[in-house]
PDB file of N, CA and C in Angstrom:
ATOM      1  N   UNK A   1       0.822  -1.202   0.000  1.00  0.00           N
ATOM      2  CA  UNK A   1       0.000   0.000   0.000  1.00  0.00           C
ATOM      3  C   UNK A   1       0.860   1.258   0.000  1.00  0.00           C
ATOM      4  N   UNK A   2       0.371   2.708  -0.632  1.00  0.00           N
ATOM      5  CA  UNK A   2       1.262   3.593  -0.379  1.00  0.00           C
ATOM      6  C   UNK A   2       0.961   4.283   0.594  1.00  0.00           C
ATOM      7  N   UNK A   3      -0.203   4.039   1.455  1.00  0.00           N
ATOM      8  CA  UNK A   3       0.249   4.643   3.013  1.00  0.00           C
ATOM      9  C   UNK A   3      -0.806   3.918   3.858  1.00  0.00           C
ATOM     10  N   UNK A   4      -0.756   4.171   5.342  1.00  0.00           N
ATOM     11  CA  UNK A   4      -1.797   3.178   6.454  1.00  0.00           C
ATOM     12  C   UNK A   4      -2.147   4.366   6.997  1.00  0.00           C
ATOM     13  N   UNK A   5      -3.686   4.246   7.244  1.00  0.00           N
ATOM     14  CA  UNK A   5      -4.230   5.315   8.323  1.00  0.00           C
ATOM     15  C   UNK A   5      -4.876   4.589   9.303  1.00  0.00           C
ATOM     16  N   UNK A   6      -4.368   4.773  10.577  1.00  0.00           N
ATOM     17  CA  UNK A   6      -4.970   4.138  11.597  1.00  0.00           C
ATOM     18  C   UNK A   6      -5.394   5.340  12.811  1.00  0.00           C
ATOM     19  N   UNK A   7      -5.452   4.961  13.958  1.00  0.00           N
ATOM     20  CA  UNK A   7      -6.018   5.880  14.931  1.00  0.00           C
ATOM     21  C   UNK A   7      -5.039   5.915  15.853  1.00  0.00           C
ATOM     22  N   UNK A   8      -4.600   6.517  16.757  1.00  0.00           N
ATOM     23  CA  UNK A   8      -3.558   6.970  17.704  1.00  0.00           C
ATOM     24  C   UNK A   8      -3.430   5.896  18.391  1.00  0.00           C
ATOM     25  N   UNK A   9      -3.993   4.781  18.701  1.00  0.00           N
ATOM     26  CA  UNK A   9      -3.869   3.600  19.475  1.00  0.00           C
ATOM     27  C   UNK A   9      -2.408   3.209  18.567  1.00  0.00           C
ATOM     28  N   UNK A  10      -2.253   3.197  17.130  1.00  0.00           N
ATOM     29  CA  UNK A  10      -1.443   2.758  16.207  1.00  0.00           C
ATOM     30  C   UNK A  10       0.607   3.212  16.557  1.00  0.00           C
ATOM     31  N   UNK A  11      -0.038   4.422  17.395  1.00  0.00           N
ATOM     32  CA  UNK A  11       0.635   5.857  17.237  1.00  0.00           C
ATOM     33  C   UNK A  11       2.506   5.130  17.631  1.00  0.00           C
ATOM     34  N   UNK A  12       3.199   4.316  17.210  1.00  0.00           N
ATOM     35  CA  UNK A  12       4.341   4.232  17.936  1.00  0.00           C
ATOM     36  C   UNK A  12       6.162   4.017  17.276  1.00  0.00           C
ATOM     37  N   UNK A  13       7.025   4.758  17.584  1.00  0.00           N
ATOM     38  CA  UNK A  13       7.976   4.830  17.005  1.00  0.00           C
ATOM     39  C   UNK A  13       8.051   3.614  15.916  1.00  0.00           C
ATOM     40  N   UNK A  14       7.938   2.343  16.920  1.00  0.00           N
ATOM     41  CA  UNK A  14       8.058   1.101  16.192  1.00  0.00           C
ATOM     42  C   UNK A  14       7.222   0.915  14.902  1.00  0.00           C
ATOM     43  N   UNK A  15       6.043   0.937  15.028  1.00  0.00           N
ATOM     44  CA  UNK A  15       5.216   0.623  13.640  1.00  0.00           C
ATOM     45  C   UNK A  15       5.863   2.151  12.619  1.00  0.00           C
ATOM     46  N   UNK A  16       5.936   3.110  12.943  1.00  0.00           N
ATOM     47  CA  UNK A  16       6.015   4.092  11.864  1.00  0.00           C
ATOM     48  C   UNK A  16       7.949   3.436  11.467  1.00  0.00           C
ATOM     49  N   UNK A  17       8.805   3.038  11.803  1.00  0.00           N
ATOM     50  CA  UNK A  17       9.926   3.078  11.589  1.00  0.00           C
ATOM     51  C   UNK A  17       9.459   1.230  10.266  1.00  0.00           C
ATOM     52  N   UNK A  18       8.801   0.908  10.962  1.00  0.00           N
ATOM     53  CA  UNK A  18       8.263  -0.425  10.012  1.00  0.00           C
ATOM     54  C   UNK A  18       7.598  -0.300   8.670  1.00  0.00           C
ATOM     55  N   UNK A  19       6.995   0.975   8.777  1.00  0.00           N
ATOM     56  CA  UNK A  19       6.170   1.579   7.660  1.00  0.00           C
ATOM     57  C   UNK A  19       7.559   1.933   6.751  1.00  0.00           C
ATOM     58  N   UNK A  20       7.978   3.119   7.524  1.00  0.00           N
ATOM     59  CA  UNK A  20       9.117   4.366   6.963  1.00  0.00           C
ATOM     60  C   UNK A  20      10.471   2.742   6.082  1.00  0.00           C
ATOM     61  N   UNK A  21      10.660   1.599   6.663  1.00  0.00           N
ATOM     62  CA  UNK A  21      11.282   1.052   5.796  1.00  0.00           C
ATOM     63  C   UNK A  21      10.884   0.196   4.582  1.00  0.00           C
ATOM     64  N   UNK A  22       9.596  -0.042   4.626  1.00  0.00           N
ATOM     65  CA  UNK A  22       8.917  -0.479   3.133  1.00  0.00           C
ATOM     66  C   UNK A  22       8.348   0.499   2.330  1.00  0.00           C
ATOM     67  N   UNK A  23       8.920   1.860   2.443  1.00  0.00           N
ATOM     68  CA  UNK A  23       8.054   3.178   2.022  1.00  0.00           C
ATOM     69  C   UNK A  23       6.399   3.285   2.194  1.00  0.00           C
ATOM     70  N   UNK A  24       6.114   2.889   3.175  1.00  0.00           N
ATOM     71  CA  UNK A  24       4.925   3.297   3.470  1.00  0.00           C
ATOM     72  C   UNK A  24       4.851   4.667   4.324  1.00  0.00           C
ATOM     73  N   UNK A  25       3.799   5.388   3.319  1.00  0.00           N
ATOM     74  CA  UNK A  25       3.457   6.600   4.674  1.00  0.00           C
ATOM     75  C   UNK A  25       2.362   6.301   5.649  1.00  0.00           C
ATOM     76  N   UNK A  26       2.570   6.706   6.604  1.00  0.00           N
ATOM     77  CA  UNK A  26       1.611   6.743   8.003  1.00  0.00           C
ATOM     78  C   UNK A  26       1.054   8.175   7.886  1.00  0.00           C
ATOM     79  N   UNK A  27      -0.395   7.590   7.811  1.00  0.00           N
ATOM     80  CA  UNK A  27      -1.640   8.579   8.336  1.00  0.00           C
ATOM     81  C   UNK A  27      -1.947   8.497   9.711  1.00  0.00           C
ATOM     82  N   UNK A  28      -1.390   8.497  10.711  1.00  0.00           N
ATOM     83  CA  UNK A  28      -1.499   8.369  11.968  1.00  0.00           C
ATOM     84  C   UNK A  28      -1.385   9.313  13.059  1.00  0.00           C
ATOM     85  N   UNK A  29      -2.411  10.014  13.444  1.00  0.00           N
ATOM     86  CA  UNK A  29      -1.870  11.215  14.545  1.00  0.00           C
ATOM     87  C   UNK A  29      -0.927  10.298  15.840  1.00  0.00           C
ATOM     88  N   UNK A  30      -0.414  11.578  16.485  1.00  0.00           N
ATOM     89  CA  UNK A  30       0.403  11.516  16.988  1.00  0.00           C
ATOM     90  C   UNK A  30      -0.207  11.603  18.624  1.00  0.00           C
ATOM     91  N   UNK A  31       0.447  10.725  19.697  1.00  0.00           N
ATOM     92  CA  UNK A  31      -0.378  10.796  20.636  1.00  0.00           C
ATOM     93  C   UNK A  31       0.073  11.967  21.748  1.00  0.00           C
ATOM     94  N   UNK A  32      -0.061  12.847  22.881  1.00  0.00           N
ATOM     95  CA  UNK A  32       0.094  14.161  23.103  1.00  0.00           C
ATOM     96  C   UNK A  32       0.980  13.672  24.057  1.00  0.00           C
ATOM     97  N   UNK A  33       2.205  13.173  24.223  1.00  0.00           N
ATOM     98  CA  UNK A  33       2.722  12.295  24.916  1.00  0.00           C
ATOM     99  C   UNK A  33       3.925  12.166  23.796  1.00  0.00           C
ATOM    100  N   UNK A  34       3.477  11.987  22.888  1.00  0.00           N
ATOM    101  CA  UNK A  34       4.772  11.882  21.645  1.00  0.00           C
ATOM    102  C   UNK A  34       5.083  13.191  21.191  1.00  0.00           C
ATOM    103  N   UNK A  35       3.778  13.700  20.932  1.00  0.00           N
ATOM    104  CA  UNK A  35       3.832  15.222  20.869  1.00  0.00           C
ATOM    105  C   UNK A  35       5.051  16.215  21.761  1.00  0.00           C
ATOM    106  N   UNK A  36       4.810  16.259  23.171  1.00  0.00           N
ATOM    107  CA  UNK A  36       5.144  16.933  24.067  1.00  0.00           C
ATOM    108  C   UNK A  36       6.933  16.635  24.147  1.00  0.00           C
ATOM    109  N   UNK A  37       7.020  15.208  24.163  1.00  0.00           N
ATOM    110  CA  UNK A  37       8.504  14.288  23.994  1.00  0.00           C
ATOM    111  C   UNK A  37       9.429  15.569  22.444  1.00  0.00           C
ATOM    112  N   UNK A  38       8.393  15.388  21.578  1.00  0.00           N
ATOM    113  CA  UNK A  38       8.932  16.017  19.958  1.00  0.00           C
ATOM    114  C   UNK A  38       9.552  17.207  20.039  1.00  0.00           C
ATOM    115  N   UNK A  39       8.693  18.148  21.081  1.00  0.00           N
ATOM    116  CA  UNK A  39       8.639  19.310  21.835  1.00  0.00           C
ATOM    117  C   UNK A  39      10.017  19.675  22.160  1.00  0.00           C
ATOM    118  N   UNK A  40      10.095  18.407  23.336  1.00  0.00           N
ATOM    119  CA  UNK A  40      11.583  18.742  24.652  1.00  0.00           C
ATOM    120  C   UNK A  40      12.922  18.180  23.863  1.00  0.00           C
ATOM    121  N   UNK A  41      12.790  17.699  22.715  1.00  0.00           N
ATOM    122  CA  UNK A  41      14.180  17.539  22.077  1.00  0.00           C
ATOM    123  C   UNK A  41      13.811  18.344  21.219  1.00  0.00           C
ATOM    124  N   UNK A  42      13.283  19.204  20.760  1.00  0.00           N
ATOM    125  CA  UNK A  42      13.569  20.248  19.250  1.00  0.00           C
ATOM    126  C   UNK A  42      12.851  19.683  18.170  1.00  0.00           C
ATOM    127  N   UNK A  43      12.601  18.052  18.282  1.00  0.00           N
ATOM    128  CA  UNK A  43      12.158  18.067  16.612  1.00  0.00           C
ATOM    129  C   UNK A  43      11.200  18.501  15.944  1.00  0.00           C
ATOM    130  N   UNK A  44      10.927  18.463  15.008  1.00  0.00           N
ATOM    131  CA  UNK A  44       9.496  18.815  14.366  1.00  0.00           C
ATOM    132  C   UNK A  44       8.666  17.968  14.311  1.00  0.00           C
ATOM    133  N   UNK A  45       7.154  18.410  14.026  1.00  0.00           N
ATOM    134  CA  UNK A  45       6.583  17.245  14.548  1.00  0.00           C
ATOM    135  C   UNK A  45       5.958  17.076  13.202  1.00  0.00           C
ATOM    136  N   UNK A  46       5.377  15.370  13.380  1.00  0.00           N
ATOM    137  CA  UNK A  46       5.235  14.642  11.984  1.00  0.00           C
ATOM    138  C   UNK A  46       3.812  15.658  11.499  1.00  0.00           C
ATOM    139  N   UNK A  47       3.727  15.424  10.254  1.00  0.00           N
ATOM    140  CA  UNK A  47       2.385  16.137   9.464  1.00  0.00           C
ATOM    141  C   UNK A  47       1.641  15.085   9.154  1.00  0.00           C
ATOM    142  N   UNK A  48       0.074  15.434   9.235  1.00  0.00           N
ATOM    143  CA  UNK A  48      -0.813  14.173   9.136  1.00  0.00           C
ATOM    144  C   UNK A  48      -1.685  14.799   8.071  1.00  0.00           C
ATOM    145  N   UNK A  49      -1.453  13.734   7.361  1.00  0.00           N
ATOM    146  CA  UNK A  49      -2.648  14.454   5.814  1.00  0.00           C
ATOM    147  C   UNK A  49      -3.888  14.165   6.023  1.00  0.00           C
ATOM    148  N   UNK A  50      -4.334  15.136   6.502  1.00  0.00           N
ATOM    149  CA  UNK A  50      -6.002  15.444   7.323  1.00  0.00           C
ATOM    150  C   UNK A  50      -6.818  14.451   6.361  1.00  0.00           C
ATOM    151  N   UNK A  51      -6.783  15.056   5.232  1.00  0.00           N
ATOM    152  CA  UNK A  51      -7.990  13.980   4.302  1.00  0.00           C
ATOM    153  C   UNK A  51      -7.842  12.588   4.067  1.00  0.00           C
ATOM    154  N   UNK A  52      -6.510  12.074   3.706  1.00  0.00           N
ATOM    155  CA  UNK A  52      -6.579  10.848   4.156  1.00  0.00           C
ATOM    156  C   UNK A  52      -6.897  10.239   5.539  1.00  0.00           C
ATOM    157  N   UNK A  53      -7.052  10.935   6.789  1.00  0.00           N
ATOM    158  CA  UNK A  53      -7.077  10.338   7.953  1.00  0.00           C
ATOM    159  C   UNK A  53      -8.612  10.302   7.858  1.00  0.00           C
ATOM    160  N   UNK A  54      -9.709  11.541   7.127  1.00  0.00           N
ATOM    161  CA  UNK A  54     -11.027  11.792   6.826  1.00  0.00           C
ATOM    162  C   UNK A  54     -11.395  10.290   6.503  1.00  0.00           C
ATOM    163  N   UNK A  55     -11.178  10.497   5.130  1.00  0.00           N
ATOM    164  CA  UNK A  55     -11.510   8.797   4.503  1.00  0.00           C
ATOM    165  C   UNK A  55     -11.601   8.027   5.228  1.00  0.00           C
ATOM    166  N   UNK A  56     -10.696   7.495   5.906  1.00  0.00           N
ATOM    167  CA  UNK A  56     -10.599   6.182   7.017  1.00  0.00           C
ATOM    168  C   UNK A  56     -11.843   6.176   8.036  1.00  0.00           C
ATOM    169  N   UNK A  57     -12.358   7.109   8.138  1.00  0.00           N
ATOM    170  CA  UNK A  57     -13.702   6.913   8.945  1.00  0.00           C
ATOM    171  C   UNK A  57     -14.789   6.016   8.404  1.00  0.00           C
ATOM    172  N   UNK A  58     -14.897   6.437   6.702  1.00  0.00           N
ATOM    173  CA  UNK A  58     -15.556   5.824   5.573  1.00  0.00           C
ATOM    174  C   UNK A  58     -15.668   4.241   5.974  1.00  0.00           C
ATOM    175  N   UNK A  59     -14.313   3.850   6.200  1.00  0.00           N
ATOM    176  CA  UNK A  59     -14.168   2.182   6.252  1.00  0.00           C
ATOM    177  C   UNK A  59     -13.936   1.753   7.714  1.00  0.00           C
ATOM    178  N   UNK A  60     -14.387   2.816   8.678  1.00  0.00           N
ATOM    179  CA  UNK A  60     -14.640   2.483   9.923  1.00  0.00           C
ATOM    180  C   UNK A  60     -16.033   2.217  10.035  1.00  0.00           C
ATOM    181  N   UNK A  61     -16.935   2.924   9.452  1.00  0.00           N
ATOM    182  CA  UNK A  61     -18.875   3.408   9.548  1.00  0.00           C
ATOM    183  C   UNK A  61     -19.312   1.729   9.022  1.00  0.00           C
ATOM    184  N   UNK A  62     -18.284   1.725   7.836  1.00  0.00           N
ATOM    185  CA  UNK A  62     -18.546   0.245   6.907  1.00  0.00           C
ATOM    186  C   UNK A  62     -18.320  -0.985   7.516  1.00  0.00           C
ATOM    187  N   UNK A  63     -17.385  -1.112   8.871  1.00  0.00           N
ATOM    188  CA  UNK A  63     -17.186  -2.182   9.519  1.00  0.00           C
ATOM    189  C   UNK A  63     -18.071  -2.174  10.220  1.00  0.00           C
ATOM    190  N   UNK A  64     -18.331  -1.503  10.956  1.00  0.00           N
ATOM    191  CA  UNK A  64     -19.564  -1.098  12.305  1.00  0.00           C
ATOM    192  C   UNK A  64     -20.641  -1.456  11.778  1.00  0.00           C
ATOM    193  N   UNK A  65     -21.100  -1.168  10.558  1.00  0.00           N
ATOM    194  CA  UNK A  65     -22.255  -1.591   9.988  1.00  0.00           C
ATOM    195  C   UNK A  65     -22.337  -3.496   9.633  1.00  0.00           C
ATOM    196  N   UNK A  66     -20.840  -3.460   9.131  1.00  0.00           N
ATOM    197  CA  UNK A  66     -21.186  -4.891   9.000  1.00  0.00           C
ATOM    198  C   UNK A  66     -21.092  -5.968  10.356  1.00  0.00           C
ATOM    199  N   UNK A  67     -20.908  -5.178  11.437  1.00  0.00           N
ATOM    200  CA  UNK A  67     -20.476  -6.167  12.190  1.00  0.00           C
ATOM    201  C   UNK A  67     -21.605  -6.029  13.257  1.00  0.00           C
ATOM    202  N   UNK A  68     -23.177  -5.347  12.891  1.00  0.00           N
ATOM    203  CA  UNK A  68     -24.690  -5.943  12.858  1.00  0.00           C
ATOM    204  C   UNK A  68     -25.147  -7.227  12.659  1.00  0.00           C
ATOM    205  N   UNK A  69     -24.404  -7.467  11.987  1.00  0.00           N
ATOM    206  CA  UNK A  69     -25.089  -9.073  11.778  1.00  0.00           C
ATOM    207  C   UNK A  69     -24.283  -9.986  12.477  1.00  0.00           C
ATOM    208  N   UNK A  70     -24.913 -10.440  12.710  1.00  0.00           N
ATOM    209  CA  UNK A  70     -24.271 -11.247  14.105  1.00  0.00           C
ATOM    210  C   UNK A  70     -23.230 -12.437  13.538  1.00  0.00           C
ATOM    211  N   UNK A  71     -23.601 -13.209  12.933  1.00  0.00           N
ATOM    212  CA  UNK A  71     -23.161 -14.368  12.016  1.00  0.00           C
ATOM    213  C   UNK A  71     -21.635 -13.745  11.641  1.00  0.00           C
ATOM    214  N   UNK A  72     -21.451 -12.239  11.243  1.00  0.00           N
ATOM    215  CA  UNK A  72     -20.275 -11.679  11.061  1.00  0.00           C
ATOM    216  C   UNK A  72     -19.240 -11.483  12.403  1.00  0.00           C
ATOM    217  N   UNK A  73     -20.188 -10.587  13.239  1.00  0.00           N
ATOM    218  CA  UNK A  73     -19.756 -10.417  14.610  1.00  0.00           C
ATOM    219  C   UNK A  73     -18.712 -11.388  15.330  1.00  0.00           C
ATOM    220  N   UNK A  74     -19.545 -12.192  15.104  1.00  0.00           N
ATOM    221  CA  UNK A  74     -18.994 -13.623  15.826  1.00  0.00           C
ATOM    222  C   UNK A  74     -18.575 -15.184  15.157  1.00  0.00           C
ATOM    223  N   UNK A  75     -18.354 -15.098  13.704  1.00  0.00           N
ATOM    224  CA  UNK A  75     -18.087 -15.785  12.485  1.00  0.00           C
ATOM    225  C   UNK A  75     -18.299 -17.077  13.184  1.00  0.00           C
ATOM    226  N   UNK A  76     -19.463 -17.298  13.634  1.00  0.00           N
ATOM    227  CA  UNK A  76     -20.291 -18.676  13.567  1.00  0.00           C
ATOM    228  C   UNK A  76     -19.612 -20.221  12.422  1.00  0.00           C
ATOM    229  N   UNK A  77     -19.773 -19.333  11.003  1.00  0.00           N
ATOM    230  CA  UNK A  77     -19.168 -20.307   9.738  1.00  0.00           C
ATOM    231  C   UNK A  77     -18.020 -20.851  10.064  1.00  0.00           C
ATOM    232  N   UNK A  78     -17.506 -22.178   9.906  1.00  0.00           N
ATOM    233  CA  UNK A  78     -16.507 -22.449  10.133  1.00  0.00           C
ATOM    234  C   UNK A  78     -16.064 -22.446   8.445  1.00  0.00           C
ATOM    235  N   UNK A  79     -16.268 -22.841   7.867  1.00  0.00           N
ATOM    236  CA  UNK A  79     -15.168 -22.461   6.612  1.00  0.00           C
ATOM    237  C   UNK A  79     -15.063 -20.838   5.767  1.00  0.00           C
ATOM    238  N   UNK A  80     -13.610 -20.902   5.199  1.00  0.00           N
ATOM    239  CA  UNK A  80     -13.759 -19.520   4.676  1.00  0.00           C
ATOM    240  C   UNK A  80     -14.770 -18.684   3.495  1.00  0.00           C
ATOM    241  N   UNK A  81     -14.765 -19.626   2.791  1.00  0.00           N
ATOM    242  CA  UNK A  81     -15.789 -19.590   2.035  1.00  0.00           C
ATOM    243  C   UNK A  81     -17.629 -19.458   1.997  1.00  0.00           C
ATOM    244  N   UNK A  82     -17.820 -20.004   3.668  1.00  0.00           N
ATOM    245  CA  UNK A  82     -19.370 -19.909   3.754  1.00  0.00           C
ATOM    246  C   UNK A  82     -19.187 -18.504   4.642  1.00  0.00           C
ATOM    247  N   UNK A  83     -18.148 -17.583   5.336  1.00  0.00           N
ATOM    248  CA  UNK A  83     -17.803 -16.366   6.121  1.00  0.00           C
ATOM    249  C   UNK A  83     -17.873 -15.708   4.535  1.00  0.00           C
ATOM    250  N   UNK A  84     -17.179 -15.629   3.600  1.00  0.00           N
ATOM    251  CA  UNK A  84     -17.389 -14.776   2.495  1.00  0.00           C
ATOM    252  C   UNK A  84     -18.493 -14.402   1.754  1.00  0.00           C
ATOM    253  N   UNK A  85     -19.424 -15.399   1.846  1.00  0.00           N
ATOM    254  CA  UNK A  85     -21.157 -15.158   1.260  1.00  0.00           C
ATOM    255  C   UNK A  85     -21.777 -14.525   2.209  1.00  0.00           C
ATOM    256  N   UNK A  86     -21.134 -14.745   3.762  1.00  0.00           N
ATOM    257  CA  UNK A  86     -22.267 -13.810   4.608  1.00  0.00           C
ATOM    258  C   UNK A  86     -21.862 -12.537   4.266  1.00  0.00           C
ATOM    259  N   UNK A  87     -20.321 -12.145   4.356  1.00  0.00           N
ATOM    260  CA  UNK A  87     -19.573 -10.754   4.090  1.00  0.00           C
ATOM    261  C   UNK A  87     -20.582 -10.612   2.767  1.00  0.00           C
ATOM    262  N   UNK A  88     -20.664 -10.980   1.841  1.00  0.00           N
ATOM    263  CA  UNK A  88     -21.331 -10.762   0.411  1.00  0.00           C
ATOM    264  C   UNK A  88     -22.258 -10.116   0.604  1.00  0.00           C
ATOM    265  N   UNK A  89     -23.357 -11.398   1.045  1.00  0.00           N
ATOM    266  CA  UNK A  89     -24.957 -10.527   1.496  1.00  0.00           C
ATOM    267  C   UNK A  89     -24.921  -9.308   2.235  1.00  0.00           C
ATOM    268  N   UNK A  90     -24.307  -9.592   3.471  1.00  0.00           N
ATOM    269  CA  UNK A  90     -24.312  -8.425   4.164  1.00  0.00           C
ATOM    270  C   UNK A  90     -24.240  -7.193   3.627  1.00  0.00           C
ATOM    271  N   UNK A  91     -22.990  -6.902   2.543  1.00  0.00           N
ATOM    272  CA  UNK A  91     -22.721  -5.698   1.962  1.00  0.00           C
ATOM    273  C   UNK A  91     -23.456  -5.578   0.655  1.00  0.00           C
ATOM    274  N   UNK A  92     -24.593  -6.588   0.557  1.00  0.00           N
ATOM    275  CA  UNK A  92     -25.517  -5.935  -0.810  1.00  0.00           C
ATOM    276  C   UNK A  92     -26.782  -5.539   0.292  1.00  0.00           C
ATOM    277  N   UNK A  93     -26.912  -6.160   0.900  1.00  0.00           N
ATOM    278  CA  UNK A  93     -27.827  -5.676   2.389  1.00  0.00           C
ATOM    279  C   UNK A  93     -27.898  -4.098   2.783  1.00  0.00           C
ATOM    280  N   UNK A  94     -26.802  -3.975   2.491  1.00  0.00           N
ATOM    281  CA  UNK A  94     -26.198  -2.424   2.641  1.00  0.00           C
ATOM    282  C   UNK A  94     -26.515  -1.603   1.336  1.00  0.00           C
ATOM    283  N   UNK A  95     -26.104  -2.231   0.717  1.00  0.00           N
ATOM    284  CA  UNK A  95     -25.759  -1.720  -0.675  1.00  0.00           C
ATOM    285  C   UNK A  95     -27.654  -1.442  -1.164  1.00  0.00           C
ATOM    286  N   UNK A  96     -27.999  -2.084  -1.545  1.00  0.00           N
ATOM    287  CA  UNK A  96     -29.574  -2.144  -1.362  1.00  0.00           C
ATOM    288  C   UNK A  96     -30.362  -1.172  -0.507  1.00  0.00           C
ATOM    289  N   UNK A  97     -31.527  -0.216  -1.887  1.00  0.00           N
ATOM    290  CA  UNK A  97     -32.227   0.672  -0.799  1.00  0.00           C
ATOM    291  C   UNK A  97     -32.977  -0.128   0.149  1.00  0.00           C
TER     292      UNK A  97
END
């Protein structure tokens, strides 16, 4: 991928130095704790490209929604294939006025 947006839970030297060596950019705010640290040594602090972090809500609303149906919630199906037809329905369920 050319970048990950996650939520400040994500927020840590380690994963961004994991990103930063497969050229991935991080959409990830920064937690006020890393912030303040950035502060007391001088550095600058990272820039977060607001609209990509926007988007990512998009496919947060879309999980939350799918994870209504219970059968998803709690993947009841034991094979992968009968979990992929519920994912299916579910999101024409959605998809569908």
């Amino acid at each position: 991928p050319e970048r990950v947006a996650a939520d400040k839970g994500y927020s840590s030297a380690k994963i961004r130095s994991y990103l930063r060596r497969r050229g991935i950019k991080a959409v990830i705010p920064e937690r006020i704790d890393q912030i303040n640290g950035r502060l007391r040594r001088g550095e600058s602090l990272c820039r977060l490209d607001r609209a990509a972090y926007r988007r990512r809500n998009v496919v947060e609303r879309c999980f939350n929604k799918l994870k209504h149906h219970k059968a998803l919630a709690t993947r009841y199906d034991k094979r992968a294939r009968h979990y992929q037809a519920m994912v299916t329905i579910a999101c024409l369920l959605l998809w569908l006025p």
